[in-house]
PDB file of N, CA and C in Angstrom:
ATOM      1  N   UNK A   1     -21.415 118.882 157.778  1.00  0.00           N
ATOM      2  CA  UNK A   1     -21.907 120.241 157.936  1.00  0.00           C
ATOM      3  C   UNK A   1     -21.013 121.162 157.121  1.00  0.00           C
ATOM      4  N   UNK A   2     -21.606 121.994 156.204  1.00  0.00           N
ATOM      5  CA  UNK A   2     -20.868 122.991 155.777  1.00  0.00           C
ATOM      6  C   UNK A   2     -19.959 124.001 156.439  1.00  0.00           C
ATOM      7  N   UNK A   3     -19.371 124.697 155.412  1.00  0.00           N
ATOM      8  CA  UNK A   3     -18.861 125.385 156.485  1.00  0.00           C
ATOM      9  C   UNK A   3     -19.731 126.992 156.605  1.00  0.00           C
ATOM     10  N   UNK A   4     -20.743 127.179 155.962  1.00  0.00           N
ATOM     11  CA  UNK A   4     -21.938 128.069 155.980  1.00  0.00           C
ATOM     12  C   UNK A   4     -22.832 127.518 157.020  1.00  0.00           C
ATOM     13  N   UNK A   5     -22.993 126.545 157.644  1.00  0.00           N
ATOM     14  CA  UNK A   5     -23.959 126.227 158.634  1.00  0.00           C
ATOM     15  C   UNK A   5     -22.960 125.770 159.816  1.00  0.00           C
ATOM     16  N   UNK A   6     -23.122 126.538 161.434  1.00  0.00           N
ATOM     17  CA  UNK A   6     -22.486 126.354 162.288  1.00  0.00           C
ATOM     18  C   UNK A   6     -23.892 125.790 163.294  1.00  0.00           C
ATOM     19  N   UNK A   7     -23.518 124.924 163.927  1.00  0.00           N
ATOM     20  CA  UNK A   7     -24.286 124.584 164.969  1.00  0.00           C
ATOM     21  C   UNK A   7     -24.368 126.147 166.260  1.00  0.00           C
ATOM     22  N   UNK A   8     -25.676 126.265 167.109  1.00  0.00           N
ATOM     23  CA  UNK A   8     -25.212 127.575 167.576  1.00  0.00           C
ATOM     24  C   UNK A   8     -25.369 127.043 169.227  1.00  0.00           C
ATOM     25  N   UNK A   9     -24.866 127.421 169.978  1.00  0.00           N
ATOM     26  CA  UNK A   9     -25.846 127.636 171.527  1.00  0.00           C
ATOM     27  C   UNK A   9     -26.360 128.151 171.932  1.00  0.00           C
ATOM     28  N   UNK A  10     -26.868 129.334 171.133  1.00  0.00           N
ATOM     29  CA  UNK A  10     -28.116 130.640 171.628  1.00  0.00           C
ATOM     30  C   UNK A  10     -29.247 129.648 172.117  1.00  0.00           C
ATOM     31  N   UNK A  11     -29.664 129.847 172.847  1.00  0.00           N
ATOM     32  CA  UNK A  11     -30.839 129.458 174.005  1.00  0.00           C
ATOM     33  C   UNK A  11     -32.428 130.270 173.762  1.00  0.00           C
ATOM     34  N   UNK A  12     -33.163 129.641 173.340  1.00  0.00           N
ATOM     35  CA  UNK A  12     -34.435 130.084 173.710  1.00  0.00           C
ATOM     36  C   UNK A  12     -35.162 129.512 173.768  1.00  0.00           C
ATOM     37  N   UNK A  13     -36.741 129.732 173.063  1.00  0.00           N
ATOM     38  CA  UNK A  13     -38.623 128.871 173.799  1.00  0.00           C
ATOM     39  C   UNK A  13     -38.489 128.036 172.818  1.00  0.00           C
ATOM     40  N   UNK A  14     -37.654 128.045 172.169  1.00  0.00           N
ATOM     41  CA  UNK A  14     -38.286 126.693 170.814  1.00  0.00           C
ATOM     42  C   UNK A  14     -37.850 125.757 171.710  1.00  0.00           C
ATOM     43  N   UNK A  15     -38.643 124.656 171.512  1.00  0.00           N
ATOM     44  CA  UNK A  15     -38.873 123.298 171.989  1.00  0.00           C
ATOM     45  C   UNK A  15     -39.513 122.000 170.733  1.00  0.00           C
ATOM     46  N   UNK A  16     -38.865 121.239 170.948  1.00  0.00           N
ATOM     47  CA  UNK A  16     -39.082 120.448 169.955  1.00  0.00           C
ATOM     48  C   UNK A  16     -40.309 118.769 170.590  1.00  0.00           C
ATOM     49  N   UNK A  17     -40.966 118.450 169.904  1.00  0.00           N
ATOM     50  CA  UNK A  17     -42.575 118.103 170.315  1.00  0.00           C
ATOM     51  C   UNK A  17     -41.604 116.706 170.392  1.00  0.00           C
ATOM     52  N   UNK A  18     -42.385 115.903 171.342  1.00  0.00           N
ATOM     53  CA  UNK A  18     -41.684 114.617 171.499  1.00  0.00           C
ATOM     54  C   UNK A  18     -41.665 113.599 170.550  1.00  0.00           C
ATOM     55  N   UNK A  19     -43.200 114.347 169.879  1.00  0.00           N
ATOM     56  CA  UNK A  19     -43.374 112.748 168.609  1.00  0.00           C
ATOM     57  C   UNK A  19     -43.285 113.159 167.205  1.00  0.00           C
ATOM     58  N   UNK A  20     -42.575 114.294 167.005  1.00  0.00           N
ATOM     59  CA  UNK A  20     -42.351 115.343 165.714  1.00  0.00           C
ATOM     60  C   UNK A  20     -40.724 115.805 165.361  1.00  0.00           C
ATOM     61  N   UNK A  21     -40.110 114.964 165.294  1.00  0.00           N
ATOM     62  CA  UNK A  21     -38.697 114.892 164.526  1.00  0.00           C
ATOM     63  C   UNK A  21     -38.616 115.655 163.537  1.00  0.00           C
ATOM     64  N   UNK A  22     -38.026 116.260 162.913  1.00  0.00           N
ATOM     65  CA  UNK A  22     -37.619 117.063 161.534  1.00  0.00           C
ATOM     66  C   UNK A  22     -37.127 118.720 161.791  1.00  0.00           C
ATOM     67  N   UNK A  23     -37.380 119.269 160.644  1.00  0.00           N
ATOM     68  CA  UNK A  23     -36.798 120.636 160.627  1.00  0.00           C
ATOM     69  C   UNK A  23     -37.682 121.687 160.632  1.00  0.00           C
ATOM     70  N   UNK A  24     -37.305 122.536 161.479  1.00  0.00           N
ATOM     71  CA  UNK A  24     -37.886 123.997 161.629  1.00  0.00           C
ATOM     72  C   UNK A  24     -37.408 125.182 162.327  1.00  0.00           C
ATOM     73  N   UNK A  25     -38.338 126.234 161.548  1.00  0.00           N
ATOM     74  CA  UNK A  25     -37.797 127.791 161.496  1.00  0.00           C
ATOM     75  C   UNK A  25     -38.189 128.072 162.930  1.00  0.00           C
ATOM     76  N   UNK A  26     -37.296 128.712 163.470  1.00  0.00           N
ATOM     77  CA  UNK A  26     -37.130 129.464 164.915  1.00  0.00           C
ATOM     78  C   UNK A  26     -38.153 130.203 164.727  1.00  0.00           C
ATOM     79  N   UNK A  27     -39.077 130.370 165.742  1.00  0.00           N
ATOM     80  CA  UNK A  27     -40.324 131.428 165.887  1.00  0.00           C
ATOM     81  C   UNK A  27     -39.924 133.017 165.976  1.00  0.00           C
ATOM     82  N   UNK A  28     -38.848 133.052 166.657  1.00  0.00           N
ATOM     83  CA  UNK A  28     -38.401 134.424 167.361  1.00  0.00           C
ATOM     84  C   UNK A  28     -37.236 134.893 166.862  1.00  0.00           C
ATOM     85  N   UNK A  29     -36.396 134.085 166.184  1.00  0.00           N
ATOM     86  CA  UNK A  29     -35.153 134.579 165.651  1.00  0.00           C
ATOM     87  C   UNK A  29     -34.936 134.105 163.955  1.00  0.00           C
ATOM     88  N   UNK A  30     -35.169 134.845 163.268  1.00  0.00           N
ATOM     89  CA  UNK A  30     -35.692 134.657 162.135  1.00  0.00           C
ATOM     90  C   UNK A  30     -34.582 133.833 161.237  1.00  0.00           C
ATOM     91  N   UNK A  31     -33.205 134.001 162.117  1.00  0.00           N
ATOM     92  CA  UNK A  31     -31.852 133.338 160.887  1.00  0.00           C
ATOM     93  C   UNK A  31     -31.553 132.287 161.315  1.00  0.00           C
ATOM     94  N   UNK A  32     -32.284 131.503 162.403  1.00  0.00           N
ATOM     95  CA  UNK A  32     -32.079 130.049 162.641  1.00  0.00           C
ATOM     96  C   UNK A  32     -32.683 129.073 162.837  1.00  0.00           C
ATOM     97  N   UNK A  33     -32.612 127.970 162.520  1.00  0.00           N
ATOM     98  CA  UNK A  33     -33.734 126.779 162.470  1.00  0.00           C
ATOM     99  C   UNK A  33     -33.004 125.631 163.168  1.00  0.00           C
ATOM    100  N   UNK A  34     -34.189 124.742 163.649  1.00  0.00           N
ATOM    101  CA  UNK A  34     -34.162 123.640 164.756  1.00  0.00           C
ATOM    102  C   UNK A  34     -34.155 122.373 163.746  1.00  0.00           C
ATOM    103  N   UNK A  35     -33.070 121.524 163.939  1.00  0.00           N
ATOM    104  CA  UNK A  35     -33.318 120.073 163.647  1.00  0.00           C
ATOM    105  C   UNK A  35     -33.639 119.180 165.021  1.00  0.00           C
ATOM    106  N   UNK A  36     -34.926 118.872 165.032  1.00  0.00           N
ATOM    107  CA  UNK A  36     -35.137 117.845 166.181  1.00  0.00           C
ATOM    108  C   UNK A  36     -35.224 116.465 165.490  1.00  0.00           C
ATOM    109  N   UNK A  37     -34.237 115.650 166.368  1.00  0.00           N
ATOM    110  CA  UNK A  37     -34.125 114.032 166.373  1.00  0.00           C
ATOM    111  C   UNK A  37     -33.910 113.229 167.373  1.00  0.00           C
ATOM    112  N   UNK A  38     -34.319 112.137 166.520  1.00  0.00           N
ATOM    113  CA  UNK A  38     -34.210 110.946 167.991  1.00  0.00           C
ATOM    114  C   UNK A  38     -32.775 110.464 168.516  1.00  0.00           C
ATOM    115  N   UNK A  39     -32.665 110.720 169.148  1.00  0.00           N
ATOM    116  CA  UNK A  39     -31.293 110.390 170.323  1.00  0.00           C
ATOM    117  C   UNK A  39     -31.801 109.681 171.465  1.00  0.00           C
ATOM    118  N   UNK A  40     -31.258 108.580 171.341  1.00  0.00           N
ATOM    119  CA  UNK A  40     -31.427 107.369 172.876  1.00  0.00           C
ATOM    120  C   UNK A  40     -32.974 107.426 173.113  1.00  0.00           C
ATOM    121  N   UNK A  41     -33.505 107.255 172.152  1.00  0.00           N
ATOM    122  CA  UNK A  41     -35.921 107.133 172.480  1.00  0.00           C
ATOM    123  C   UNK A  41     -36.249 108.630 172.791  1.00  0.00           C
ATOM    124  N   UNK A  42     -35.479 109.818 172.087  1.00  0.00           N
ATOM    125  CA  UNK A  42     -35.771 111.464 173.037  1.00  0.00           C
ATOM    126  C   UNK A  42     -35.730 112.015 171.650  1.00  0.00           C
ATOM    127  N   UNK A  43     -36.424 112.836 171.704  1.00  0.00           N
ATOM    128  CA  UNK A  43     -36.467 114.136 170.080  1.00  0.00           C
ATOM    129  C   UNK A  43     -35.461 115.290 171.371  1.00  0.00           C
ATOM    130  N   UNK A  44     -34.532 115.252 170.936  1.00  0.00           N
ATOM    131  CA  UNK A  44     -33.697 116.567 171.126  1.00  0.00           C
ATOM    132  C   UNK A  44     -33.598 117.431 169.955  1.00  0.00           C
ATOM    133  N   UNK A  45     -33.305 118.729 169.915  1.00  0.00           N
ATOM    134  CA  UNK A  45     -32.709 120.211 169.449  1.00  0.00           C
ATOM    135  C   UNK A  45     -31.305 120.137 168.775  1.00  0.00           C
ATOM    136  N   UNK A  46     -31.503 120.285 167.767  1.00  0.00           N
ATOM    137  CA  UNK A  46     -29.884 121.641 167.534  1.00  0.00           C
ATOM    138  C   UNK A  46     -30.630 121.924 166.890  1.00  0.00           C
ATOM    139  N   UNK A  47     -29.731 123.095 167.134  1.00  0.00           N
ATOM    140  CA  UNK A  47     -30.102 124.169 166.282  1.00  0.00           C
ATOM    141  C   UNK A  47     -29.177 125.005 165.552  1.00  0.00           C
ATOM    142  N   UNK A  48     -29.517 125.482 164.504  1.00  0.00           N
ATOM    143  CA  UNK A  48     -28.390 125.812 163.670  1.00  0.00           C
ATOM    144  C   UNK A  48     -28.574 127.592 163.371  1.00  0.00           C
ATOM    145  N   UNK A  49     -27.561 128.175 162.839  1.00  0.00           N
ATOM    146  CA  UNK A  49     -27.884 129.605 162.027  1.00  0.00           C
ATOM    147  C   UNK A  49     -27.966 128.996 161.117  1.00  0.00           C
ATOM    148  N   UNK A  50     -28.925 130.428 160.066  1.00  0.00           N
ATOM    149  CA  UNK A  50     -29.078 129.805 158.646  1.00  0.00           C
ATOM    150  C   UNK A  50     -27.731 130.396 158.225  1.00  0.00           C
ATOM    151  N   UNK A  51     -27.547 130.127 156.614  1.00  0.00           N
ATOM    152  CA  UNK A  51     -25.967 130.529 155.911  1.00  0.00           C
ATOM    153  C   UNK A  51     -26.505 131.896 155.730  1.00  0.00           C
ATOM    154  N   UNK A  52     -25.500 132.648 155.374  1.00  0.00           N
ATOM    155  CA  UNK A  52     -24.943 134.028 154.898  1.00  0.00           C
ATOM    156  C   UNK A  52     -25.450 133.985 153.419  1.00  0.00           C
ATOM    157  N   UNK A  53     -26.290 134.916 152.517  1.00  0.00           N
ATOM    158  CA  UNK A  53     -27.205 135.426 152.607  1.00  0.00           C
ATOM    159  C   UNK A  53     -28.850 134.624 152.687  1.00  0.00           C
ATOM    160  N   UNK A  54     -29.569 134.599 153.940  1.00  0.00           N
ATOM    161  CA  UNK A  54     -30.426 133.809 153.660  1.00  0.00           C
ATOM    162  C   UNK A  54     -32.002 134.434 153.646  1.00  0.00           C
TER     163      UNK A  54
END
């Protein structure tokens, strides 16, 4: 991970689909995007800020 991309813990509705892994733009917060992957048979979340200027 760069040091322009921090993993974040801001909390919100994005939810990531159980059978849809990959990357995407936050609905509601326009400077951060979701990597959902498979962990232990589960599509989990992080989520990241985007870098400085994006």
């Amino acid at each position: 991970v760069s040091d322009s991309l921090h993993p974040s813990t801001t909390s919100n509705d994005f939810e990531c689909d159980e059978d849809l892994p990959g990357k995407f733009s936050d609905p509601n917060i326009c400077n951060m995007f979701h990597v959902c992957i498979t962990r232990n048979d589960r599509v989990v979340d992080q989520p990241f800020m985007c870098p400085f200027p994006s």
